[in-house]
Protein backbone atom coordinates (compact mmCIF):
# COMPACT_ATOMS: atom_id res chain seq x y z
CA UNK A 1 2.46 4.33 15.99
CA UNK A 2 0.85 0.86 17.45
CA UNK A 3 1.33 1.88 20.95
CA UNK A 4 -0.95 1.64 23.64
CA UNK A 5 -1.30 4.38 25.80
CA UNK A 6 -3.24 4.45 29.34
CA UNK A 7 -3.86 7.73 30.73
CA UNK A 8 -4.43 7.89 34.48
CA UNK A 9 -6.42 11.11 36.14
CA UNK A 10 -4.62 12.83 39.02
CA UNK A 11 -6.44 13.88 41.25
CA UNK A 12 -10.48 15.27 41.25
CA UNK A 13 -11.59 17.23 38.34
CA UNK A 14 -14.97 17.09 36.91
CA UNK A 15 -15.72 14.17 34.04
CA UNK A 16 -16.35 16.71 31.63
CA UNK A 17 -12.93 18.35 32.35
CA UNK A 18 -11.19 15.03 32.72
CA UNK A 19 -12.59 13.72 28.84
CA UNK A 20 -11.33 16.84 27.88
CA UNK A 21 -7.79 16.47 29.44
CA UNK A 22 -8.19 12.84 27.31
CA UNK A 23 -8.94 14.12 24.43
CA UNK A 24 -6.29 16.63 24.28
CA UNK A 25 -3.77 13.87 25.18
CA UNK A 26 -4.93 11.44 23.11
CA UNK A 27 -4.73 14.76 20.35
CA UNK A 28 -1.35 15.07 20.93
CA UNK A 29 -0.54 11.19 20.22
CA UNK A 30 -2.36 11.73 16.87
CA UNK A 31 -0.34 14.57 15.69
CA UNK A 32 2.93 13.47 16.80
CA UNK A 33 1.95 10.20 14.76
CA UNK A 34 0.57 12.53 11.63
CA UNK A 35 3.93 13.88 11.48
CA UNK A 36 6.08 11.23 12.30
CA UNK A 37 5.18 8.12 10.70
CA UNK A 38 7.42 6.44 8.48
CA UNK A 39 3.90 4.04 7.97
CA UNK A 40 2.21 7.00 5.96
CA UNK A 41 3.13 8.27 2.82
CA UNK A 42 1.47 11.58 3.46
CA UNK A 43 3.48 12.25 7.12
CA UNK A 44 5.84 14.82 7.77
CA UNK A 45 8.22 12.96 7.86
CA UNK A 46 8.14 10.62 4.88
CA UNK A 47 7.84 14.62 2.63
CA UNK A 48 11.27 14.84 4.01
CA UNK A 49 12.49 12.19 3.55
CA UNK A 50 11.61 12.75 0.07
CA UNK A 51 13.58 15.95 -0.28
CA UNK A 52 17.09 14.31 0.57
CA UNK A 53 19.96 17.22 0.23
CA UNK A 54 17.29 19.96 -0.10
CA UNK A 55 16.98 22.19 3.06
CA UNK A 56 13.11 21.81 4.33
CA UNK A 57 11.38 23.98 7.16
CA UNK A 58 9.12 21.09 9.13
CA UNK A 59 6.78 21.58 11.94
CA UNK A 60 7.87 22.06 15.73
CA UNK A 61 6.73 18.76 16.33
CA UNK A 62 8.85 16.44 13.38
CA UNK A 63 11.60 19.45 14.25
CA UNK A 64 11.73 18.21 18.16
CA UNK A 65 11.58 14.78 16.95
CA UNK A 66 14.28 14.63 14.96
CA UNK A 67 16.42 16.50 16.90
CA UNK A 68 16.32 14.89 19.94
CA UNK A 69 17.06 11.36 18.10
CA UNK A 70 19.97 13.32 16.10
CA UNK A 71 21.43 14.04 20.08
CA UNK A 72 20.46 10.57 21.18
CA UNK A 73 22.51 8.69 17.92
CA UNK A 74 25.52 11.02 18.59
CA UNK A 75 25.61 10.64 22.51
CA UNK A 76 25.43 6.72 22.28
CA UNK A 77 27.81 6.58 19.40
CA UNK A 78 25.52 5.15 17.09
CA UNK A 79 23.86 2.59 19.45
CA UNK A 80 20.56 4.44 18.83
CA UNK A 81 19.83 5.25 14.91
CA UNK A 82 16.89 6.70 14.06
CA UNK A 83 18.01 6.39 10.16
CA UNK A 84 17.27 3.11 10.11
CA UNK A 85 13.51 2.79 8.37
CA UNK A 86 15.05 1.77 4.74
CA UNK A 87 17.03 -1.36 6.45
CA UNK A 88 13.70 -1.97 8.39
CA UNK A 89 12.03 -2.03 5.41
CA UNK A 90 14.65 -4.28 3.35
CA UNK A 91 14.23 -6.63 6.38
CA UNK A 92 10.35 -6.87 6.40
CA UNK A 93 9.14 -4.21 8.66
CA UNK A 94 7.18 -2.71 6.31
CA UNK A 95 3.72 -2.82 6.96
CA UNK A 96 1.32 0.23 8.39
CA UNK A 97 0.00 -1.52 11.77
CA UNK A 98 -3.86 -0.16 11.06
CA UNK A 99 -4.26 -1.24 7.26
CA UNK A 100 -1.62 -4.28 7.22
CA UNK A 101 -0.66 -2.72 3.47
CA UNK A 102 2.74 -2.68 2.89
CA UNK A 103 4.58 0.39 2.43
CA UNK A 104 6.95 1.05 -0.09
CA UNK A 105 8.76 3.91 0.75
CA UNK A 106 11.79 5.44 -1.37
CA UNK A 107 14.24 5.83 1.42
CA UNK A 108 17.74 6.86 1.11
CA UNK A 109 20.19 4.86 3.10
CA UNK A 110 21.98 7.85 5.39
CA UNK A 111 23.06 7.93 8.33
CA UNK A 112 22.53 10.24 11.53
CA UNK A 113 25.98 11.89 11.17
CA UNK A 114 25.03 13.42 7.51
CA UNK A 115 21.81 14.60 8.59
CA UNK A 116 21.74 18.86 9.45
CA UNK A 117 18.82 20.37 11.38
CA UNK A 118 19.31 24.21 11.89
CA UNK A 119 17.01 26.07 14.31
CA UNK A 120 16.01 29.58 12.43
């Protein structure tokens, strides 16, 4: 999600052990960003958006996700919205960081206190 991300060894292991502590790292950056891009019109994410009012079983990733930024917009009162990505995209910010093509995504404008996640 055009971040750049250093990953520092502790301690001694062996290089093969250490590319593969990379690798799964650098793994885990690529599916959090496979599921939670608002950039691609194939993520996780941007399915649900696309199923406003319908209930939708996600992935224990997007699931995490989005429930931590529901707590995080509730316990600052709003000062933190993570429903924000249609005004973003009114205002400009609307272009996938690796392709430059501009995304035009069918958001609904809601709001983090009408959004329901239910653990099952």
């Amino acid at each position: 999600m055009d971040t750049v991300v250093f990953i520092d060894i502790a301690g001694r292991l062996s290089p093969a052990v250490e590319g593969e502590a990379i690798d799964r790292a650098f793994g885990w950056f690529s599916a959090v960003e496979s599921a939670c891009s608002r950039f691609d019109a194939a993520s996780e994410l941007m399915r649900l958006c696309a199923t406003v009012g319908t209930s939708v079983r996600v992935s224990p990733i997007l699931f995490e996700a989005v429930r931590f930024a529901i707590a995080v917009a509730r316990l600052s009162g709003g000062a933190f919205d993570p429903t924000v990505g249609a005004l973003m995209e009114a205002r400009g910010f609307n272009r996938n960081y690796r392709t430059g093509l501009r995304i035009a995504a069918d958001l609904c404008i809601y709001t983090n206190t009408n959004i329901e996640i239910e653990e099952l």
